[in-house]
N, C-alpha and C. Protein backbone atom coordinates (compact mmCIF):
# COMPACT_ATOMS: atom_id res chain seq x y z
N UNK A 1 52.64 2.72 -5.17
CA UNK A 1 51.44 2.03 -5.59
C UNK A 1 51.27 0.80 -4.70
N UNK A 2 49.88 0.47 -3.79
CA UNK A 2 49.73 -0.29 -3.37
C UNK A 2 48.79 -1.42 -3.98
N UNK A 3 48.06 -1.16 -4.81
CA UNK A 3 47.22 -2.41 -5.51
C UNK A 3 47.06 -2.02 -6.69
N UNK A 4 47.21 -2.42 -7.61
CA UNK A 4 47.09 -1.87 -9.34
C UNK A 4 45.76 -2.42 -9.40
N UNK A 5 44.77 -1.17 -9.76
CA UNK A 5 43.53 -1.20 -10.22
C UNK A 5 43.08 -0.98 -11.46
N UNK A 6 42.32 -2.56 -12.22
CA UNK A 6 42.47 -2.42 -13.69
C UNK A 6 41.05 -2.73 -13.51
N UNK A 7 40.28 -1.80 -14.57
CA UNK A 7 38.85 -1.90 -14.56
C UNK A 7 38.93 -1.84 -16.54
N UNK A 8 38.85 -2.74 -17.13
CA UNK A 8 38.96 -2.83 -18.62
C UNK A 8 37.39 -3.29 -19.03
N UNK A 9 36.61 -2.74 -20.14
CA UNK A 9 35.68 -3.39 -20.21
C UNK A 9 35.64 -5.04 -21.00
N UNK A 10 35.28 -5.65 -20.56
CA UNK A 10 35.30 -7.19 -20.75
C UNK A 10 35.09 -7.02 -22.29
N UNK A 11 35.45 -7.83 -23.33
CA UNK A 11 36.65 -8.57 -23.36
C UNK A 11 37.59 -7.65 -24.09
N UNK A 12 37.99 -6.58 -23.91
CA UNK A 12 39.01 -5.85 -24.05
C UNK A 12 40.39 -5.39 -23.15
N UNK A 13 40.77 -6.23 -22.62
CA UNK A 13 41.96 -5.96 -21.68
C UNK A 13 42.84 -5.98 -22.85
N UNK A 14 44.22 -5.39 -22.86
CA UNK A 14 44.76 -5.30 -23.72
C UNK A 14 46.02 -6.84 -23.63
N UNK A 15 46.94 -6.21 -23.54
CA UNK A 15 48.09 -7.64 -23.26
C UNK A 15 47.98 -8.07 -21.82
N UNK A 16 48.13 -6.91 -21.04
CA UNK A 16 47.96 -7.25 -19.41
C UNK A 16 49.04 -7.10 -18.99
N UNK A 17 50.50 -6.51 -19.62
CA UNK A 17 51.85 -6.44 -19.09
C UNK A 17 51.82 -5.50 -18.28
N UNK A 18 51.18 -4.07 -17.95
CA UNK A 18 51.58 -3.26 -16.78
C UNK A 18 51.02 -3.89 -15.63
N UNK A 19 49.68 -5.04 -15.44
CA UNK A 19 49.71 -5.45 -14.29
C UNK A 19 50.80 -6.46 -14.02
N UNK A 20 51.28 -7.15 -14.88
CA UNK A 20 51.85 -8.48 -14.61
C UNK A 20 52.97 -7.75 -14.76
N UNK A 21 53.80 -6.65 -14.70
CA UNK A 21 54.76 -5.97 -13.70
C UNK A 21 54.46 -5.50 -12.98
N UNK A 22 53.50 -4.66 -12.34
CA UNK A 22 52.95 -4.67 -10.96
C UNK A 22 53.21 -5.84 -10.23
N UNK A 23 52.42 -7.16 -10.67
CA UNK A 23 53.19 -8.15 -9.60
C UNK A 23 54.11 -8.50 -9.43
N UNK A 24 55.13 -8.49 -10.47
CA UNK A 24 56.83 -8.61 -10.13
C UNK A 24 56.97 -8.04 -9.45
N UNK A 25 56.78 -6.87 -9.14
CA UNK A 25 57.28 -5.85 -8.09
C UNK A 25 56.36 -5.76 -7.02
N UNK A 26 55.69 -6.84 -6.64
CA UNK A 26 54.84 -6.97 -5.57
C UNK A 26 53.50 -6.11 -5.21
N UNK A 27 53.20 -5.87 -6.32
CA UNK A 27 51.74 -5.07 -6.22
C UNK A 27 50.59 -6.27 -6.49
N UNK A 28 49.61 -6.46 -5.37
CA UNK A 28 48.63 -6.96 -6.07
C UNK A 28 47.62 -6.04 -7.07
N UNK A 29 46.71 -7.20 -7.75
CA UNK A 29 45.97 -6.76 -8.58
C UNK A 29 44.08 -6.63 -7.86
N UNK A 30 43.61 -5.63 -8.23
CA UNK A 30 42.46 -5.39 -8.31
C UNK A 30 41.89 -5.48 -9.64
N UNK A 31 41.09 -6.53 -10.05
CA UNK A 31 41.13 -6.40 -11.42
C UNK A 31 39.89 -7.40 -11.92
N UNK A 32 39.18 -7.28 -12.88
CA UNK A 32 38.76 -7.31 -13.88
C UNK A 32 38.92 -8.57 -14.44
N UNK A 33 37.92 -9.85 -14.64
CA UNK A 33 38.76 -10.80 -14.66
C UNK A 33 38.58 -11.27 -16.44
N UNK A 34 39.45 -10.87 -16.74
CA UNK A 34 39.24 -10.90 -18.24
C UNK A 34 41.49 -10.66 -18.70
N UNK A 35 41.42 -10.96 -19.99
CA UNK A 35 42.71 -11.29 -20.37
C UNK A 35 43.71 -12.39 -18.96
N UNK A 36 45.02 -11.83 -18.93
CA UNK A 36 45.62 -12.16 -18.30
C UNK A 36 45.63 -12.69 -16.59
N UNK A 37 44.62 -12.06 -16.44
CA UNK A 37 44.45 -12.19 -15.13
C UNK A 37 43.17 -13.45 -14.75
N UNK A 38 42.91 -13.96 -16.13
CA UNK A 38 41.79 -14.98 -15.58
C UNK A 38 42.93 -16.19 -15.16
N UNK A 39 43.98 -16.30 -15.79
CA UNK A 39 45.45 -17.15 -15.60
C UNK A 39 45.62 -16.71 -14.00
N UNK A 40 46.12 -15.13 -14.14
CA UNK A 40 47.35 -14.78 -12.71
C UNK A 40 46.37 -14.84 -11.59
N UNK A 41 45.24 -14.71 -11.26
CA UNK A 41 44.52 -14.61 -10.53
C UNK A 41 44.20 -15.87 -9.50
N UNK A 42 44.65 -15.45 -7.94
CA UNK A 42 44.09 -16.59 -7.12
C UNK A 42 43.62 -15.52 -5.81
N UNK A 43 42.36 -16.18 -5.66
CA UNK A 43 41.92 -14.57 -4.64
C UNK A 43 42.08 -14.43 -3.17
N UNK A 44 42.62 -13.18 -2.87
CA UNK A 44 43.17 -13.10 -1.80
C UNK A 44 44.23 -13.82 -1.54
N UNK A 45 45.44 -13.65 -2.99
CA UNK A 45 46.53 -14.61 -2.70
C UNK A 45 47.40 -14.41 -3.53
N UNK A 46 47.17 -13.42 -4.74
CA UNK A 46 47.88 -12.78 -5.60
C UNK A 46 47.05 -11.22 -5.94
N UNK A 47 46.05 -11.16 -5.51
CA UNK A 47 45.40 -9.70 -5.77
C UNK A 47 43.40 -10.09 -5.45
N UNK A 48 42.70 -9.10 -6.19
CA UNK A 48 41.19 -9.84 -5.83
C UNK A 48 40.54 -9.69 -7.02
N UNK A 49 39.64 -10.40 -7.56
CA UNK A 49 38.68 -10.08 -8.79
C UNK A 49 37.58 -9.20 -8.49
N UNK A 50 37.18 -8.28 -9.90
CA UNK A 50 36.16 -7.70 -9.82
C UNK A 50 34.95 -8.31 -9.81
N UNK A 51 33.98 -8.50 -9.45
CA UNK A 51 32.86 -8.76 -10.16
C UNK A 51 32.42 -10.14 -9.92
N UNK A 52 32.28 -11.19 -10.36
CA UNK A 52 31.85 -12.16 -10.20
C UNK A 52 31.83 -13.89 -11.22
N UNK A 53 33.23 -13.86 -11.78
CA UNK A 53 33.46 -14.50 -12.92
C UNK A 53 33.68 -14.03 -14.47
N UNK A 54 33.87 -13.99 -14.89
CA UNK A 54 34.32 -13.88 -16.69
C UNK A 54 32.63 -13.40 -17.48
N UNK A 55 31.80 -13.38 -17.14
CA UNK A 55 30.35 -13.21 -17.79
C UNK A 55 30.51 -11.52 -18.36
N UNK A 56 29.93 -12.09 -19.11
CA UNK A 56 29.58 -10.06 -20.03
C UNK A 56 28.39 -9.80 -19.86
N UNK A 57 28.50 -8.65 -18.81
CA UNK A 57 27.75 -8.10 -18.35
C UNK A 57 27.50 -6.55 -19.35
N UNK A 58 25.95 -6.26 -19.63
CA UNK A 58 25.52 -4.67 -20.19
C UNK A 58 25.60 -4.15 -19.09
N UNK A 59 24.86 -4.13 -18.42
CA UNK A 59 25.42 -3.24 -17.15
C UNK A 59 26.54 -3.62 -15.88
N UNK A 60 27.42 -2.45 -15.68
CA UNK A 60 28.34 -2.99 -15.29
C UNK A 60 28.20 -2.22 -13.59
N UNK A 61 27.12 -2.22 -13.26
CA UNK A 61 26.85 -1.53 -11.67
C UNK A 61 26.88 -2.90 -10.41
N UNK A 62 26.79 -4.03 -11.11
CA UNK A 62 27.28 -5.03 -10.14
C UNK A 62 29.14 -5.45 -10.03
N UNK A 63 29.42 -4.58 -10.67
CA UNK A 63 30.82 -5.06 -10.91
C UNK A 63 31.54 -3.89 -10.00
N UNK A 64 31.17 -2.62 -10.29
CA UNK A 64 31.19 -1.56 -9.67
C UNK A 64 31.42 -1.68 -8.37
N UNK A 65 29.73 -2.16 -7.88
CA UNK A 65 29.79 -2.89 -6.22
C UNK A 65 30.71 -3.46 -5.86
N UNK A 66 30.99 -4.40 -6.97
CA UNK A 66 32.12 -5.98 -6.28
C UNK A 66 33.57 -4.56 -6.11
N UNK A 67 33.98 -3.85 -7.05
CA UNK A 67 34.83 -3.20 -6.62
C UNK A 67 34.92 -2.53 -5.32
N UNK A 68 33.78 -2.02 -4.89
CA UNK A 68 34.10 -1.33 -4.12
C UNK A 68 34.06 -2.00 -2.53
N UNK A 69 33.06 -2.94 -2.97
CA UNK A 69 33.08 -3.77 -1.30
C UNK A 69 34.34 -4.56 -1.08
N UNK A 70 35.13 -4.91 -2.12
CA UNK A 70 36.13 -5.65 -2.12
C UNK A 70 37.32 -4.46 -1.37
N UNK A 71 37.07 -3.01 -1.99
CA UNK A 71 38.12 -2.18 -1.26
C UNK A 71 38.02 -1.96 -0.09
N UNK A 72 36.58 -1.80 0.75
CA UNK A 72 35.95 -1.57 1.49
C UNK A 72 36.22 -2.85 2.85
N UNK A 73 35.87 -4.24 2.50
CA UNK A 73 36.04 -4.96 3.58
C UNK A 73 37.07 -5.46 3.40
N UNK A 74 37.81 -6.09 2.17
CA UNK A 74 38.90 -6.32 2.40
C UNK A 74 40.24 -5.59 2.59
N UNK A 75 40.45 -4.99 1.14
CA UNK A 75 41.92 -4.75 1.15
C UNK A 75 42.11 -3.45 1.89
N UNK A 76 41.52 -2.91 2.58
CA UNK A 76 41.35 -1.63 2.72
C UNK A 76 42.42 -2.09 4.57
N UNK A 77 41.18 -3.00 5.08
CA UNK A 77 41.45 -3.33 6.55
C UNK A 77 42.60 -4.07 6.33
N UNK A 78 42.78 -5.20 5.40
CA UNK A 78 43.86 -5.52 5.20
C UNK A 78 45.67 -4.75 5.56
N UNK A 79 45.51 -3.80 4.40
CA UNK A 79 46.28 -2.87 4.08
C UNK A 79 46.98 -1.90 5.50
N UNK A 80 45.49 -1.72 6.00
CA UNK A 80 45.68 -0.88 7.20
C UNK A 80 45.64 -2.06 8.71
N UNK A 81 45.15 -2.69 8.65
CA UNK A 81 44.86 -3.50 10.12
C UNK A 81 45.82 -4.45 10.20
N UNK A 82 45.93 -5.08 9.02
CA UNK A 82 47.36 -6.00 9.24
C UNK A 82 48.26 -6.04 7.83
N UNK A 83 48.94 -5.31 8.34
CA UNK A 83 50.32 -4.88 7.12
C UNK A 83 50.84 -6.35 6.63
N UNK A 84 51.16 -7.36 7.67
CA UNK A 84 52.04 -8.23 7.84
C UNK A 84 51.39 -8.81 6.67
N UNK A 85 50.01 -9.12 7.09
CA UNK A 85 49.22 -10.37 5.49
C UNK A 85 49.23 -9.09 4.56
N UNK A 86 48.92 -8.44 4.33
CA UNK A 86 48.86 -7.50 3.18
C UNK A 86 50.45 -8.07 2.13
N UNK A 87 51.67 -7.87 3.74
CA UNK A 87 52.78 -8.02 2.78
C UNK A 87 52.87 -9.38 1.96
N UNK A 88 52.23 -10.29 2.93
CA UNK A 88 52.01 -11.93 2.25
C UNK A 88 51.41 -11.85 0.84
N UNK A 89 50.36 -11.36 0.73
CA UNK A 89 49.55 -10.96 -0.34
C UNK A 89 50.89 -10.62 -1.44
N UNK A 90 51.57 -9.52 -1.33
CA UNK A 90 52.72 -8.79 -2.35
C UNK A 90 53.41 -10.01 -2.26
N UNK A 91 54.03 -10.64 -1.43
CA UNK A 91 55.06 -11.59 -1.42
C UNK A 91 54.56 -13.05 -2.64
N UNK A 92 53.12 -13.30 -2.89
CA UNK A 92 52.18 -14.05 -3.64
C UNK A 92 52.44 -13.76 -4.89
N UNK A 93 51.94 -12.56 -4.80
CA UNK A 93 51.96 -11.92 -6.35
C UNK A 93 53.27 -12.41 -6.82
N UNK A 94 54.38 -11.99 -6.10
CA UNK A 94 56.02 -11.80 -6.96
C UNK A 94 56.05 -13.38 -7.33
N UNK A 95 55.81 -14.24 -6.28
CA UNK A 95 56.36 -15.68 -6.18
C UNK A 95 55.25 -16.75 -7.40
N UNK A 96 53.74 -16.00 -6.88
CA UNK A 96 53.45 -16.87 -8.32
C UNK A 96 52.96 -16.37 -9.54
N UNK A 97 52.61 -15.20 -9.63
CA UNK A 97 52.90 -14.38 -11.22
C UNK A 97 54.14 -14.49 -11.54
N UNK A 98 55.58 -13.88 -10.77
CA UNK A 98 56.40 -13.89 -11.53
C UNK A 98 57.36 -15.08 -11.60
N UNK A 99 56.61 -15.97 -11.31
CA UNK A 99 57.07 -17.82 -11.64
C UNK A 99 56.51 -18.03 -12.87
N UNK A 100 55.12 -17.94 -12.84
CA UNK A 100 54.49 -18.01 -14.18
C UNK A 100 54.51 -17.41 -15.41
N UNK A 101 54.46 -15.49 -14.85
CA UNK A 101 54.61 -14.59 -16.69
C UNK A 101 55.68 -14.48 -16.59
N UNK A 102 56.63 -14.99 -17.53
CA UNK A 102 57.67 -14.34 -17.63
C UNK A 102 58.50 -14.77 -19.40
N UNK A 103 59.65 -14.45 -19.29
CA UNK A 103 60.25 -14.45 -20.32
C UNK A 103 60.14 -15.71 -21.24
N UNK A 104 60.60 -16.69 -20.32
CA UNK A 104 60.68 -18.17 -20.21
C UNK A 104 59.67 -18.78 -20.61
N UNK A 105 58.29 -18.40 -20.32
CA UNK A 105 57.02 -18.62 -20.71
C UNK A 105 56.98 -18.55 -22.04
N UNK A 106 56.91 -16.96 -22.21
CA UNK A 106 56.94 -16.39 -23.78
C UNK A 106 57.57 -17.22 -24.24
N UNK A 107 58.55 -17.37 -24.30
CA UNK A 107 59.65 -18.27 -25.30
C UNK A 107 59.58 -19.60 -25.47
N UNK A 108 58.68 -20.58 -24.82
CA UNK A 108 58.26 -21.02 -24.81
C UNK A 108 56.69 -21.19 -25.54
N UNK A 109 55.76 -20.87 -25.14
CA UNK A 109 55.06 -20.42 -26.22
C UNK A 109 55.44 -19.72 -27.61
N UNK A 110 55.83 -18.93 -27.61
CA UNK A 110 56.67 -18.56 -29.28
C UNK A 110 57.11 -19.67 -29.81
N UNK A 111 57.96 -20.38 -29.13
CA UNK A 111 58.63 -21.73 -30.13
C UNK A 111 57.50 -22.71 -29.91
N UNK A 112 56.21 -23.16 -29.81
CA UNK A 112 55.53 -23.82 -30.43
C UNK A 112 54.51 -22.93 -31.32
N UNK A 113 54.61 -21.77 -31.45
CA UNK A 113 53.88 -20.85 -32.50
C UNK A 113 54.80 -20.44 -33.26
N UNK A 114 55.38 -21.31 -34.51
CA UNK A 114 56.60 -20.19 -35.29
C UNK A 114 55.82 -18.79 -35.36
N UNK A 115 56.62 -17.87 -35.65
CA UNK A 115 56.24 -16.71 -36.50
C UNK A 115 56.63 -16.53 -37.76
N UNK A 116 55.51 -16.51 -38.78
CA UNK A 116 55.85 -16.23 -39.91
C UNK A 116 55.43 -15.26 -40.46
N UNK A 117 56.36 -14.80 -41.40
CA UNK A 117 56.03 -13.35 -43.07
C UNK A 117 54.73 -12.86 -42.52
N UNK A 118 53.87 -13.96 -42.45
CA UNK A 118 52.02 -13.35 -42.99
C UNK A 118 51.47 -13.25 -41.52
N UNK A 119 51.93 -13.55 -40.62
CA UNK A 119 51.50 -13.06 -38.98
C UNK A 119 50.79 -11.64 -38.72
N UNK A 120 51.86 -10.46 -39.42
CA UNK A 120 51.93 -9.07 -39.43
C UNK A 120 51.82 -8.61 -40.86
N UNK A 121 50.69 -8.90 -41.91
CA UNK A 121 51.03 -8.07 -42.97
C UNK A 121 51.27 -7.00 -43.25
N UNK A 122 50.75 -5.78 -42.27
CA UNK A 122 50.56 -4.42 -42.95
C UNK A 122 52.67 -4.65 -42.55
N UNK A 123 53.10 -4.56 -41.19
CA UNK A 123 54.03 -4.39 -40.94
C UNK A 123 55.27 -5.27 -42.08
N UNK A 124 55.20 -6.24 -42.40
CA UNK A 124 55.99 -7.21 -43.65
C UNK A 124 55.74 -6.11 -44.52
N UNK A 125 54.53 -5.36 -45.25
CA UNK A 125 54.54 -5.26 -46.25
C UNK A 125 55.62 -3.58 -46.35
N UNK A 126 55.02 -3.07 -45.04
CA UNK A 126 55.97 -1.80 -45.04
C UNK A 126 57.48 -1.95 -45.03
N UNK A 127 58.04 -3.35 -44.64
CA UNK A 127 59.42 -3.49 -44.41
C UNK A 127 59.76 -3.95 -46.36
N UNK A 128 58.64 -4.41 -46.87
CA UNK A 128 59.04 -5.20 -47.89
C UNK A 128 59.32 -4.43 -49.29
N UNK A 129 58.35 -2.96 -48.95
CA UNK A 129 58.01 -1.74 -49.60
C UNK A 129 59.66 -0.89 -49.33
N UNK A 130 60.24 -0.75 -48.28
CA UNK A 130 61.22 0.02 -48.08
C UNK A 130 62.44 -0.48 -48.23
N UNK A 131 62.52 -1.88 -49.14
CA UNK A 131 63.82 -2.89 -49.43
C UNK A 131 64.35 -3.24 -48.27
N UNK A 132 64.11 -3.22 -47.14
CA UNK A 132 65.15 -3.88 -45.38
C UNK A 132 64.68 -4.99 -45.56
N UNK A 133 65.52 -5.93 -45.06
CA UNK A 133 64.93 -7.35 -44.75
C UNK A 133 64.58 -7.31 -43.27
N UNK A 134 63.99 -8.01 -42.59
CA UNK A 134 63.32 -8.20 -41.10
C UNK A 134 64.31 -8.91 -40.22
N UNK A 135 64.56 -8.12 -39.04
CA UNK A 135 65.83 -8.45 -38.39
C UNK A 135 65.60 -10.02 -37.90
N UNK A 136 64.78 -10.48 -37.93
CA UNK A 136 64.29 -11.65 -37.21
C UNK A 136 63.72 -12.46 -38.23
N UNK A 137 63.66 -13.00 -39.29
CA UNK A 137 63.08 -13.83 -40.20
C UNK A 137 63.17 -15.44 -39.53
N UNK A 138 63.51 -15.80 -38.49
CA UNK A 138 63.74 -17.39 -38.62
C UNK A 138 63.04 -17.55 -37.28
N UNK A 139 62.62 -18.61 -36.93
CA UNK A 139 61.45 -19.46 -36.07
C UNK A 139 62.58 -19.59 -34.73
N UNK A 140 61.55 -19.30 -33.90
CA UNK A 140 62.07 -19.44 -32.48
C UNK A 140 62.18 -20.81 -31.70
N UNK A 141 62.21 -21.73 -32.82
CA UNK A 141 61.76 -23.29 -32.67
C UNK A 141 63.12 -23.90 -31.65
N UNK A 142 64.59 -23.28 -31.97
CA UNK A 142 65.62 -23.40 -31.66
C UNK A 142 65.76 -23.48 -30.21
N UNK A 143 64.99 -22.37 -29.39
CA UNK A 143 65.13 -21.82 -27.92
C UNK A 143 64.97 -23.00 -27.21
N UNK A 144 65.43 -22.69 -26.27
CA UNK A 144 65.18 -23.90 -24.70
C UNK A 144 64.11 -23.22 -24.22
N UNK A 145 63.51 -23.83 -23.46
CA UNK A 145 62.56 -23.01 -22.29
C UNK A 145 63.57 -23.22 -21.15
């Protein structure tokens, strides 16, 4: 895989974790600039955006375009005409997505969001219904970043 191409309709991207392992592993992103990637995104420097900013668009035939001219003049000649920046590009992705998403992050964020009982009801209530207690009941407040 040379560029992970995510075309999600706005505002439905889901978590965004198969791209943001794509860039650990040095794939840029072609993408959609909605969820995660309005963060990971610097253009032509970690992957390229679709379209033209975060706006919700009904028709999505200008976005289409932006895809394809983007494959077309950039990454395409890129890819093929000069490997070397292409690899810079992958080398971007790893160094500042996977500086930024990562474990450390999460855990960080988690311990200023406890998680509590009522976060997940249907899931509490099925654990609460089948007598188990929840392997994890206590706040992540403890962690270091």
């Amino acid at each position: 895989m040379d560029v992970w191409l995510n075309t999600p309709q706005r505002p439905q991207e889901a978590s965004g974790t198969s791209g943001m392992k794509a860039a650990l592993n040095g794939v840029p992103s072609l993408s959609i600039l909605d969820g995660w990637w309005v963060e990971g995104h610097a253009e032509g420097l970690t992957g390229w955006a679709i379209g033209h900013g975060g706006e919700l668009l009904a028709d999505s035939s200008s976005e289409i375009a932006s895809m394809y001219d983007k494959l077309e003049l950039l990454i395409l000649p890129l890819y093929y005409g000069k490997p070397t920046a292409f690899a810079e590009v992958m080398r971007s992705a790893i160094a500042l997505n996977g500086s930024f998403f990562n474990a450390q992050r999460w855990s960080r964020n988690m311990s200023q969001t406890p998680i509590s009982r009522q976060d997940n009801p249907v899931s509490m209530t099925a654990l609460q219904s089948s007598g188990k207690k929840p392997a994890c009941t206590r706040s992540l407040r403890g962690l270091r970043a």
